[in-house]
N, C-alpha and C. Protein backbone atom coordinates (compact mmCIF):
# COMPACT_ATOMS: atom_id res chain seq x y z
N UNK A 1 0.85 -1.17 0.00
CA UNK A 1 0.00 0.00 0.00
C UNK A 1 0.89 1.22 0.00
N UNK A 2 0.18 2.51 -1.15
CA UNK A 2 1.24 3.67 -0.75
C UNK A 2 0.38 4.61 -0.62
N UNK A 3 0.73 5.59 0.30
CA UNK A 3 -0.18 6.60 0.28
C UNK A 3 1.59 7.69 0.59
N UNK A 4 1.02 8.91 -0.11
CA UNK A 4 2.01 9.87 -0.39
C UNK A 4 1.29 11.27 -0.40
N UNK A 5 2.38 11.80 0.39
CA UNK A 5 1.99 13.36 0.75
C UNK A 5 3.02 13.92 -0.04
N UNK A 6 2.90 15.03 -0.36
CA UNK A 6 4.07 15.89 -1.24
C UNK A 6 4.43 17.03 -0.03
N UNK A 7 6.18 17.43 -0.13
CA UNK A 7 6.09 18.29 0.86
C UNK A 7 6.26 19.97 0.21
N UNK A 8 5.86 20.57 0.88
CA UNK A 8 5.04 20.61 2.56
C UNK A 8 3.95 20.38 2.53
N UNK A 9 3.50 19.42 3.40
CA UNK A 9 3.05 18.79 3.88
C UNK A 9 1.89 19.95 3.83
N UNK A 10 -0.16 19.86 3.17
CA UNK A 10 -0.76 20.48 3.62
C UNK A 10 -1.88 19.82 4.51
N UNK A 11 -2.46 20.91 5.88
CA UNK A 11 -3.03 20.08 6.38
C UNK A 11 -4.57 19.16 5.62
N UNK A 12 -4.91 19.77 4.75
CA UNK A 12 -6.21 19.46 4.05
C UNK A 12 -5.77 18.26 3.26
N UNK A 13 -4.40 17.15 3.27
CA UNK A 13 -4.14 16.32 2.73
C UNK A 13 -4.19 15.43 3.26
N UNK A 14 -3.92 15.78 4.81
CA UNK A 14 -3.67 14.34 5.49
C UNK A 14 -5.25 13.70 5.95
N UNK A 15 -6.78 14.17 6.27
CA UNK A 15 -7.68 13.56 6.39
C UNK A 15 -7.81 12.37 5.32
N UNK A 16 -7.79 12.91 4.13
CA UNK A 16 -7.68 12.18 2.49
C UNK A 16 -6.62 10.86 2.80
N UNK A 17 -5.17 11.27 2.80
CA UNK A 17 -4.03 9.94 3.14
C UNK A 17 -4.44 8.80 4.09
N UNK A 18 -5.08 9.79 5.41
CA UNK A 18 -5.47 8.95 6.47
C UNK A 18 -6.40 7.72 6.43
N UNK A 19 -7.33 8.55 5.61
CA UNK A 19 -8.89 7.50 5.14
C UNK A 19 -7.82 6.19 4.74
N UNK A 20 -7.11 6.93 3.27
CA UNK A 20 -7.13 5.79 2.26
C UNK A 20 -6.32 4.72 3.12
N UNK A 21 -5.43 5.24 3.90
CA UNK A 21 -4.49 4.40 5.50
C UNK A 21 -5.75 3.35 5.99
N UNK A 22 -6.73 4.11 6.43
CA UNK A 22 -7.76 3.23 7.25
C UNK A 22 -8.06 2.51 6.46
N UNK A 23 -8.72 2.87 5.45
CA UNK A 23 -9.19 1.62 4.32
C UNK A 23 -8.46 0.58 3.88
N UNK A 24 -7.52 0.14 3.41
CA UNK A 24 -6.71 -0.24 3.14
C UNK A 24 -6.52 -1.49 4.44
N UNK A 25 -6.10 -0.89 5.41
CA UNK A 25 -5.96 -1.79 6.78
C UNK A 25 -6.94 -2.36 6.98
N UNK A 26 -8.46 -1.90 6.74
CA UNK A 26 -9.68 -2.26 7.44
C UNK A 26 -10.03 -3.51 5.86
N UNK A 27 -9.92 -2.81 4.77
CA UNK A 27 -10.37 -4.25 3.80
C UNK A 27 -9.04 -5.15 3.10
N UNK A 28 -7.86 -4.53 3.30
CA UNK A 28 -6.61 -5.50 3.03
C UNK A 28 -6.67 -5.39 1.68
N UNK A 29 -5.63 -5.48 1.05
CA UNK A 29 -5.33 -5.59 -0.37
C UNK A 29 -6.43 -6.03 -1.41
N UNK A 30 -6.12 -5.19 -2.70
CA UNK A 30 -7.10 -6.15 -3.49
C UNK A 30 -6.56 -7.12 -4.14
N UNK A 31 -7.37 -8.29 -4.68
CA UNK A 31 -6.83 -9.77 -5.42
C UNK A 31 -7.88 -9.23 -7.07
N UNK A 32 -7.11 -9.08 -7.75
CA UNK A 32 -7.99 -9.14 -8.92
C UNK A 32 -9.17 -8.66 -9.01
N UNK A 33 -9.01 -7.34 -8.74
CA UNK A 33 -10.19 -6.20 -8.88
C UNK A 33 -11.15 -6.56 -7.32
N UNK A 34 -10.63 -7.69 -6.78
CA UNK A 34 -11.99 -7.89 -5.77
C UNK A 34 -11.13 -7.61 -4.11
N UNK A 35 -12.05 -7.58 -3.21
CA UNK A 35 -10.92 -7.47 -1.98
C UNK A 35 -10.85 -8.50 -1.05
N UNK A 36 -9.72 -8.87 -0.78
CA UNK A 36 -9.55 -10.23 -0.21
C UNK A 36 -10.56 -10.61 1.12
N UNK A 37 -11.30 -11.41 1.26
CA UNK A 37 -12.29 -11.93 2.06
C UNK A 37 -13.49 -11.52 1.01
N UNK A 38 -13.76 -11.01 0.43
CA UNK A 38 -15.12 -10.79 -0.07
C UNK A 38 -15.51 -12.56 -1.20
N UNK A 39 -14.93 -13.52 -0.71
CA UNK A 39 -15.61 -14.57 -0.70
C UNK A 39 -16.61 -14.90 0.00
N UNK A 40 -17.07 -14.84 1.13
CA UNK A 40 -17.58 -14.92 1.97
C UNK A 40 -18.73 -13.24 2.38
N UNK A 41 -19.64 -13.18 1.98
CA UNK A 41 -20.58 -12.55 2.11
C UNK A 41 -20.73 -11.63 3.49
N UNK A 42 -21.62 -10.29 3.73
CA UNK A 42 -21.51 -9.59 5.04
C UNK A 42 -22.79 -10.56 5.66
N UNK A 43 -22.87 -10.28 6.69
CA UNK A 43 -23.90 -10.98 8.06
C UNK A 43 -24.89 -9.94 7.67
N UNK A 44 -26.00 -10.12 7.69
CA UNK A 44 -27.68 -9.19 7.39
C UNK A 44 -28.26 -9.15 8.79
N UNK A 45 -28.41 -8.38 9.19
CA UNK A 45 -29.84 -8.72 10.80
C UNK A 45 -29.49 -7.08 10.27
N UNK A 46 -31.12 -6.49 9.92
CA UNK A 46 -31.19 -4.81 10.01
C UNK A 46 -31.79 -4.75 11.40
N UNK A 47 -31.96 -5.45 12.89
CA UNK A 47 -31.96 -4.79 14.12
C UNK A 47 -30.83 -4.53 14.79
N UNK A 48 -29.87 -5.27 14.56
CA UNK A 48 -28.11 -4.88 15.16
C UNK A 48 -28.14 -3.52 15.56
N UNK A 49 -27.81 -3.10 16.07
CA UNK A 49 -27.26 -1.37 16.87
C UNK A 49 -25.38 -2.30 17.27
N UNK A 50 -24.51 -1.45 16.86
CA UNK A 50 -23.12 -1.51 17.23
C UNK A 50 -23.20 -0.40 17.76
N UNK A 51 -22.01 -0.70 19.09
CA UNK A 51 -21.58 0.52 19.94
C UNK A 51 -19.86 0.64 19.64
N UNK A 52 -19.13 1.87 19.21
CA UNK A 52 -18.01 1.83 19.07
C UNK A 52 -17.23 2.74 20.25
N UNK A 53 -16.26 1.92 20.96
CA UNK A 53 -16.25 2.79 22.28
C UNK A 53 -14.82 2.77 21.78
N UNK A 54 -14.24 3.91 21.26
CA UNK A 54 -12.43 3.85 20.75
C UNK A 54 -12.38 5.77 21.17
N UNK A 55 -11.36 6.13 21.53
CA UNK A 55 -11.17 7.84 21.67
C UNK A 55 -10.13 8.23 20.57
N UNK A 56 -9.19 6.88 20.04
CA UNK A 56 -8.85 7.67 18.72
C UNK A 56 -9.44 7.39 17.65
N UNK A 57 -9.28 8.65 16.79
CA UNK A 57 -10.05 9.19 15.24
C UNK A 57 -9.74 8.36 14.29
N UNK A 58 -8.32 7.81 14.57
CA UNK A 58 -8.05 6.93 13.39
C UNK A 58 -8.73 5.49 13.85
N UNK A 59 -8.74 5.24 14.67
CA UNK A 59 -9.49 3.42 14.80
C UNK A 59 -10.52 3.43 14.79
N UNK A 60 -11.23 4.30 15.26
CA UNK A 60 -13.02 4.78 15.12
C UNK A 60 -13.07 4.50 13.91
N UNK A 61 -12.22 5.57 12.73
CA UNK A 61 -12.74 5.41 11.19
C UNK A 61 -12.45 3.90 11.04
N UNK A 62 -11.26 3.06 11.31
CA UNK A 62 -11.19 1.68 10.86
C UNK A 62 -12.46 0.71 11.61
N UNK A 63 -12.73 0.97 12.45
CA UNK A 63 -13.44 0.44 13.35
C UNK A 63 -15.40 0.51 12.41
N UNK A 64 -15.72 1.95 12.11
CA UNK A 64 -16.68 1.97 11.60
C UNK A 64 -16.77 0.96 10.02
N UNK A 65 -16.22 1.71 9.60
CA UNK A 65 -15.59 0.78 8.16
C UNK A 65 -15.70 -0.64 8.30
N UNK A 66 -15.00 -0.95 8.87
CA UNK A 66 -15.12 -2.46 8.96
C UNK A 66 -16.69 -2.84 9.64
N UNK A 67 -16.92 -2.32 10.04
CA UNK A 67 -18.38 -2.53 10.96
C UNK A 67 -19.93 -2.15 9.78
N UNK A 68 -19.25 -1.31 9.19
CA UNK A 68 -20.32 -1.02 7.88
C UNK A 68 -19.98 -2.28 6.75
N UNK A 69 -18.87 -2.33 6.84
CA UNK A 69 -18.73 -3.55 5.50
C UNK A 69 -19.46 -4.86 5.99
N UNK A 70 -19.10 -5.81 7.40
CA UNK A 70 -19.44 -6.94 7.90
C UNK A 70 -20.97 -7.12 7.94
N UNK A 71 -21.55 -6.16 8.77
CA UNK A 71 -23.11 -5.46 8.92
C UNK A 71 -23.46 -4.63 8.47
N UNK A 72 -23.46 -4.62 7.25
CA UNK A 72 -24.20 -3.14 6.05
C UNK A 72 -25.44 -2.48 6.60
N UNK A 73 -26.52 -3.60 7.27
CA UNK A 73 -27.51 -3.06 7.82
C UNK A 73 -27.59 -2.37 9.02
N UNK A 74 -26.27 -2.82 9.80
CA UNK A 74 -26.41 -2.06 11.38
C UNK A 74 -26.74 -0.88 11.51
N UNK A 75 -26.93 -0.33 12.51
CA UNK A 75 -26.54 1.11 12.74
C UNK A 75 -25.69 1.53 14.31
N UNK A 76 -24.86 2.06 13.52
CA UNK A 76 -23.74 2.55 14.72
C UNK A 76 -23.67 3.43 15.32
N UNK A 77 -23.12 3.56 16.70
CA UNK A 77 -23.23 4.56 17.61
C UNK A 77 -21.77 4.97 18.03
N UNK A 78 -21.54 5.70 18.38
CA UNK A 78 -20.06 5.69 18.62
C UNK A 78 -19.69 6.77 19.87
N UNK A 79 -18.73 6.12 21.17
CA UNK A 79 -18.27 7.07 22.10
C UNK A 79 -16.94 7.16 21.97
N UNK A 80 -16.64 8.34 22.27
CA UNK A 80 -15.49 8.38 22.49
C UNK A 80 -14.55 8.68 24.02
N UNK A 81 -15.00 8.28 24.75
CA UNK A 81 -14.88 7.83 26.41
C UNK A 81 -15.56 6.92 27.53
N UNK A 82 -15.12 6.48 27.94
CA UNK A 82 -16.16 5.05 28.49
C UNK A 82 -17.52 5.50 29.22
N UNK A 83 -17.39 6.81 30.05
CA UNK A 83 -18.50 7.22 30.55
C UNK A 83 -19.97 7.42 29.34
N UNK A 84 -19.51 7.88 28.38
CA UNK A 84 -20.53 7.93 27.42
C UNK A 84 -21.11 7.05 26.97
N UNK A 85 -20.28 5.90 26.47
CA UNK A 85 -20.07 4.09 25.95
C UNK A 85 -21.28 3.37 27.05
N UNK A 86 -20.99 3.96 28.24
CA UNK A 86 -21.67 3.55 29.08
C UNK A 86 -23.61 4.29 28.78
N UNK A 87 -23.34 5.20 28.96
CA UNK A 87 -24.85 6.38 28.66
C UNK A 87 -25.20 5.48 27.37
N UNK A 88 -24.81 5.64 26.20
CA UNK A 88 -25.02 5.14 25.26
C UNK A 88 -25.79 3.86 25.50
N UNK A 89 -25.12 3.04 26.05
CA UNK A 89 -25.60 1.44 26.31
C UNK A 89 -26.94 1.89 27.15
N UNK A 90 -26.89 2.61 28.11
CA UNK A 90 -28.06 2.76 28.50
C UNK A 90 -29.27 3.28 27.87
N UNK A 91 -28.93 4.11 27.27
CA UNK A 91 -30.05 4.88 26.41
C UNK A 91 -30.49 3.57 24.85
N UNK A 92 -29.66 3.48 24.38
CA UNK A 92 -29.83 2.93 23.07
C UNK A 92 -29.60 0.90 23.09
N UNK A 93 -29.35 0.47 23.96
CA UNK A 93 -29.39 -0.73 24.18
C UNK A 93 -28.27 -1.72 22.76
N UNK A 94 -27.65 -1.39 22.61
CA UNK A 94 -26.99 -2.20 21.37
C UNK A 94 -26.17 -3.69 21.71
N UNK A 95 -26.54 -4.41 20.49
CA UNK A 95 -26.35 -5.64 20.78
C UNK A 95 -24.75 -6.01 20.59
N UNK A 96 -23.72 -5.11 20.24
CA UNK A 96 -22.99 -5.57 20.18
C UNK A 96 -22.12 -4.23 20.59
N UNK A 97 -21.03 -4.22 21.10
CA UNK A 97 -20.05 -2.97 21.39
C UNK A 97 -18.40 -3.84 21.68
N UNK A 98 -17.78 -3.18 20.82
CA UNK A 98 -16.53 -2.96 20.16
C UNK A 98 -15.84 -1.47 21.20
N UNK A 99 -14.67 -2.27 22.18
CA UNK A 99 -14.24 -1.38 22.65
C UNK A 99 -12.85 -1.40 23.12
N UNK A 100 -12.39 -0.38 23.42
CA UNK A 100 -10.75 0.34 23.76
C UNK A 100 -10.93 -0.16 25.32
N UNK A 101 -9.71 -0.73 25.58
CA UNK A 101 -9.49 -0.61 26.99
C UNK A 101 -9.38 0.63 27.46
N UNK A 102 -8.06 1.61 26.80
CA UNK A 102 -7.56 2.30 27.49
C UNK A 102 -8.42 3.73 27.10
N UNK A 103 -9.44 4.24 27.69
CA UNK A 103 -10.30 5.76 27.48
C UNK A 103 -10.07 6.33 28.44
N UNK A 104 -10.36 7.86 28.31
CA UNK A 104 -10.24 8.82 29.12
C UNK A 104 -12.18 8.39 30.13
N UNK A 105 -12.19 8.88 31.59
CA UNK A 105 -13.44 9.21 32.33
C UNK A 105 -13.64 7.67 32.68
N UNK A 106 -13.54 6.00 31.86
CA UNK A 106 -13.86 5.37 32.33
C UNK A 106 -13.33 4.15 31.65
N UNK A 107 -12.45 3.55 32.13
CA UNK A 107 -11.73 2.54 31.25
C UNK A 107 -12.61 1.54 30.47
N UNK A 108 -12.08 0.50 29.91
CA UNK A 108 -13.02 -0.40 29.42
C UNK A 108 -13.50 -1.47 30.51
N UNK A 109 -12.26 -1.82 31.47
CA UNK A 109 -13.26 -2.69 32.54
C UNK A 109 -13.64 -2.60 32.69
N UNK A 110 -13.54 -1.08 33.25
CA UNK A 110 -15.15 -0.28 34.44
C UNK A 110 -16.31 -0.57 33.59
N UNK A 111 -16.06 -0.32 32.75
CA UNK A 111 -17.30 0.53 31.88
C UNK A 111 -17.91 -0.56 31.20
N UNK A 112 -17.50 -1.82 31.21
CA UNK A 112 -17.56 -3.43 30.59
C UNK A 112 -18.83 -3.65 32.13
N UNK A 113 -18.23 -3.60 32.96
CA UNK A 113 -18.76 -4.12 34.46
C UNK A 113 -19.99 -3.49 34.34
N UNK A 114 -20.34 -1.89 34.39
CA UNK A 114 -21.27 -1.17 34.47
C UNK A 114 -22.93 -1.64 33.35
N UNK A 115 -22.02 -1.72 32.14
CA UNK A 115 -22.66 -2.43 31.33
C UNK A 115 -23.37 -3.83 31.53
N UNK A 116 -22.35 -4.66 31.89
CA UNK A 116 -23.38 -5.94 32.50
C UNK A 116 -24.31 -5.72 33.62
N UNK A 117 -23.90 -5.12 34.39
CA UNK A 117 -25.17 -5.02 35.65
C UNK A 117 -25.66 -4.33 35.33
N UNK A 118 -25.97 -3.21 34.03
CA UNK A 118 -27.48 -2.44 33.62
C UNK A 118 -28.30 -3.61 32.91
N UNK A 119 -27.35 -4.60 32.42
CA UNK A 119 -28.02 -5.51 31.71
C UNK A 119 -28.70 -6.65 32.24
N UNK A 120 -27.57 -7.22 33.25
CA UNK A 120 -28.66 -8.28 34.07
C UNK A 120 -29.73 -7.56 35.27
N UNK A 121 -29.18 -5.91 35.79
CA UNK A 121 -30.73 -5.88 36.85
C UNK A 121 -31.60 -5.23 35.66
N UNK A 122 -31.98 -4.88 34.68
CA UNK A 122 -33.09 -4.99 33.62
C UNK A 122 -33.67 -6.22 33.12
N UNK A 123 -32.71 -7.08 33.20
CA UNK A 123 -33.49 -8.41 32.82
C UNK A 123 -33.02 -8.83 30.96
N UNK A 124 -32.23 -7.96 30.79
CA UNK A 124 -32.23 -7.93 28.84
C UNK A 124 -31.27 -8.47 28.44
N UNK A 125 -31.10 -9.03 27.45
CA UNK A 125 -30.26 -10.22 26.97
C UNK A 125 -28.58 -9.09 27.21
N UNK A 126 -27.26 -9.74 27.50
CA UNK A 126 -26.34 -9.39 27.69
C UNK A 126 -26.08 -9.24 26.15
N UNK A 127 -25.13 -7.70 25.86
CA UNK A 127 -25.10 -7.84 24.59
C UNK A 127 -23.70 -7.98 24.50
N UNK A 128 -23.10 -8.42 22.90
CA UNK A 128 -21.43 -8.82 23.22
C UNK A 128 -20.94 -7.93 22.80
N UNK A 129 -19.60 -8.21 24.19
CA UNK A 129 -18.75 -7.01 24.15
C UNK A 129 -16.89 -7.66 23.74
N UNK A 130 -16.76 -6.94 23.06
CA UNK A 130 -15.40 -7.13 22.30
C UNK A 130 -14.25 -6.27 22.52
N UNK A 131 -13.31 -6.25 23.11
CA UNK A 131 -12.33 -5.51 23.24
C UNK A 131 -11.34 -5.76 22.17
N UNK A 132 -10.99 -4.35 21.79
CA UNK A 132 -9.89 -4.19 20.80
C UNK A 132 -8.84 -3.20 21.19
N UNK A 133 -7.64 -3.68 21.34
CA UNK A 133 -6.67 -3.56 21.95
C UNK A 133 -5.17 -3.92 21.56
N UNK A 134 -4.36 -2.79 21.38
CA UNK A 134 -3.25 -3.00 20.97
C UNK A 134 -2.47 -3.93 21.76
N UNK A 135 -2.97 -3.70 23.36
CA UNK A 135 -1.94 -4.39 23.76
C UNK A 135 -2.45 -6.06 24.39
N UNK A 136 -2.34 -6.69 23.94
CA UNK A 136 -3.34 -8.18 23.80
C UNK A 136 -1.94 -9.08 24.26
N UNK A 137 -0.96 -8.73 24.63
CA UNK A 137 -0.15 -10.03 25.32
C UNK A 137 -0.38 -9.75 26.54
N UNK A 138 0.81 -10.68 27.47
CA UNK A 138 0.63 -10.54 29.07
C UNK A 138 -0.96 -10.90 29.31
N UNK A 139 -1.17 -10.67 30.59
CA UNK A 139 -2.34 -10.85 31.16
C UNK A 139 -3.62 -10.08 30.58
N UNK A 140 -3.29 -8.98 29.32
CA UNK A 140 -4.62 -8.36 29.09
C UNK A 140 -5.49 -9.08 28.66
N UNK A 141 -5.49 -10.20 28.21
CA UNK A 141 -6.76 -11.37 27.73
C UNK A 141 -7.52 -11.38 28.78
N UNK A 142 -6.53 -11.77 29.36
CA UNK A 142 -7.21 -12.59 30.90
C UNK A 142 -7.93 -11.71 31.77
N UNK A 143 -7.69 -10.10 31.82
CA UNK A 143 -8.46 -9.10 32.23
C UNK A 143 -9.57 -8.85 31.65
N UNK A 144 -9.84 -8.74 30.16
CA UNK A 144 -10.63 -8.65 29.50
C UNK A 144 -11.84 -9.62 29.96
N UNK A 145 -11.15 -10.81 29.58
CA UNK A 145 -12.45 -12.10 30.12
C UNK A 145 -13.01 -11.85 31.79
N UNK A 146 -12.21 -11.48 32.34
CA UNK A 146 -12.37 -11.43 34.00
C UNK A 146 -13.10 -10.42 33.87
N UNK A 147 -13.10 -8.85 32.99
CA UNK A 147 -14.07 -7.90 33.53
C UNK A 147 -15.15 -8.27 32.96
N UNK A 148 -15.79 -8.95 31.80
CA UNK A 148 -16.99 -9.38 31.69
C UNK A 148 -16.87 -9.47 29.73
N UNK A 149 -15.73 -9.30 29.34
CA UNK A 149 -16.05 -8.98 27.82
C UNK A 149 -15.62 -10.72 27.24
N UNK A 150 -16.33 -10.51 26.41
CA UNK A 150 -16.84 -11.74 25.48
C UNK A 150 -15.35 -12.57 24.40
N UNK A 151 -14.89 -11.43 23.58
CA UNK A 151 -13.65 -11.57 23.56
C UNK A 151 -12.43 -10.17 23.25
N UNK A 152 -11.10 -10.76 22.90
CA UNK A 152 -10.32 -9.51 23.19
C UNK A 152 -9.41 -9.63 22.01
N UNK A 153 -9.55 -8.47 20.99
CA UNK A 153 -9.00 -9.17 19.44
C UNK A 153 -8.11 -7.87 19.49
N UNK A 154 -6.88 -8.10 18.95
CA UNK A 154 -5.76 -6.71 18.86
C UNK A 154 -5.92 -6.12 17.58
N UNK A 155 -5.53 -5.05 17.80
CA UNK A 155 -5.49 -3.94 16.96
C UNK A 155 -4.11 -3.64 15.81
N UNK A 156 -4.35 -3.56 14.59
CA UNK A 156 -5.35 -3.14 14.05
C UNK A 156 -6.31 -4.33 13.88
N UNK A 157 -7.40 -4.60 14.04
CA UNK A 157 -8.44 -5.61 13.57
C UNK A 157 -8.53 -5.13 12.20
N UNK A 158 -8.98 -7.09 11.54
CA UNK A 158 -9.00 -6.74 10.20
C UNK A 158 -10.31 -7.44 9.83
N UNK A 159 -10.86 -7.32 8.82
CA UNK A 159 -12.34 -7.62 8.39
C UNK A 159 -12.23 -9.14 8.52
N UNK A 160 -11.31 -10.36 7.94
CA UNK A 160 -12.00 -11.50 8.94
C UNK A 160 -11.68 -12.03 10.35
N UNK A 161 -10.96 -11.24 11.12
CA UNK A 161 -10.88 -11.70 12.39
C UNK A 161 -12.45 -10.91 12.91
N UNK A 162 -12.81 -9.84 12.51
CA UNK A 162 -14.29 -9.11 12.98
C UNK A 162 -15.64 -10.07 12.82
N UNK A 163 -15.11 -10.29 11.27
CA UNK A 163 -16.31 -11.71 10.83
C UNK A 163 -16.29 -12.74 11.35
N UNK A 164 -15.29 -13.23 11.92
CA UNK A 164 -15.20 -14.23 12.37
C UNK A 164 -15.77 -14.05 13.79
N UNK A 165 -15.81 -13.06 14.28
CA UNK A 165 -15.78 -13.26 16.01
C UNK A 165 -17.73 -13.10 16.19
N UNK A 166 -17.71 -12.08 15.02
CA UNK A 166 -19.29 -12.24 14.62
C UNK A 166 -20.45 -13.37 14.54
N UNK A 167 -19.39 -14.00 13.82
CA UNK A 167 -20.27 -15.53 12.99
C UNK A 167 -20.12 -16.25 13.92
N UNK A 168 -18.94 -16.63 15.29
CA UNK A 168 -19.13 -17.64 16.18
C UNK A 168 -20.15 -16.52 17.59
N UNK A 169 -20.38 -15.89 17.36
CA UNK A 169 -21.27 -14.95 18.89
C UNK A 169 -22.61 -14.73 17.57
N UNK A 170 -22.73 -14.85 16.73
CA UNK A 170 -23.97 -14.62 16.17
C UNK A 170 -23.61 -15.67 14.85
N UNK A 171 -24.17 -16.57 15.30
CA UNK A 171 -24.42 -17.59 14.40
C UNK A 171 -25.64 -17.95 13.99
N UNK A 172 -26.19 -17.32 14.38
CA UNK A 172 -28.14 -17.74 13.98
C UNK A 172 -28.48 -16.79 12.92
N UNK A 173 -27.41 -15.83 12.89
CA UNK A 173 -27.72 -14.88 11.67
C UNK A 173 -27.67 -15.60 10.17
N UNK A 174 -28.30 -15.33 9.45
CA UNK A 174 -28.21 -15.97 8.01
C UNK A 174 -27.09 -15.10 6.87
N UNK A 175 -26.14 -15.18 6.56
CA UNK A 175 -25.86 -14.46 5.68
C UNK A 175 -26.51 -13.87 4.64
N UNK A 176 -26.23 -12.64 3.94
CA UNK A 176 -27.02 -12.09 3.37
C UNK A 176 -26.93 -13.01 1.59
């Protein structure tokens, strides 16, 4: 992949470089006009709500992207600090949330924890929570699972480790 700035460097260039950066990472090379994984079809359910709980700009955009390609039908919500991630879950109930350990106001444990007990004292199905995380050696797995999240996939995530974690936590979905 190349992406190229000419110097000096203007700032109205780098949103443009950045995208084509995210894109690129989020659908991986193309194979003969097509892009690699697009053997395998996106997941359809138009009730999905995704929650994207990331505070940087650049993984949010990879994060959405990939989340629009897998679930075309979803609709996404997005915080950018755990206290909100949290509001969010409360207000809008989404079945699935994609999140940063490390946020400003409320980490991802906390805010993982808070989330399950709005969910079991309401009574409403637990929805899955996925941590994405650069730093995925050492014990952060094992924190992840211990604060309540479902699973813990490192960063950058790429469209079939997303599909994949999809299709085994939502397998009753039919492909489209």
């Amino acid at each position: 992949m190349r992406a190229t700035v000419t110097k000096p460097v203007r700032m109205s260039e780098l949103p443009r470089v950045l995208g084509e950066i995210a894109t690129y990472v989020a659908t991986g090379p193309r194979v003969a006009g097509r892009e690699k994984g697009d053997d395998k079809p996106a997941i359809s359910h138009s009730a999905l709500t995704v929650l994207i709980a990331e505070d940087d700009s650049l993984s949010a955009i990879l994060s959405r992207r990939l989340v629009a390609k897998v679930l075309p039908q979803a609709t996404i919500l997005e915080a950018t600090d755990g206290a909100v991630a949290v509001r969010l879950y409360e207000s809008e109930r989404p079945e699935i949330i994609l999140r940063d350990i490390q946020m400003p106001e409320c980490d991802g444990y906390q805010a993982t924890r808070e989330i399950r007990e709005l969910a079991r004292t309401s009574g409403e199905a637990q929805p899955l929570i996925v941590a994405v995380t650069a730093r995925i050696f050492g014990d952060e797995k094992r924190r992840c699972l211990e604060a309540g999240m479902d699973y813990c996939i490192a960063k950058p995530i790429g469209f079939q480790t997303l599909r994949r974690v999809l299709e085994q936590h939502l397998g009753r979905l039919r492909p489209v």
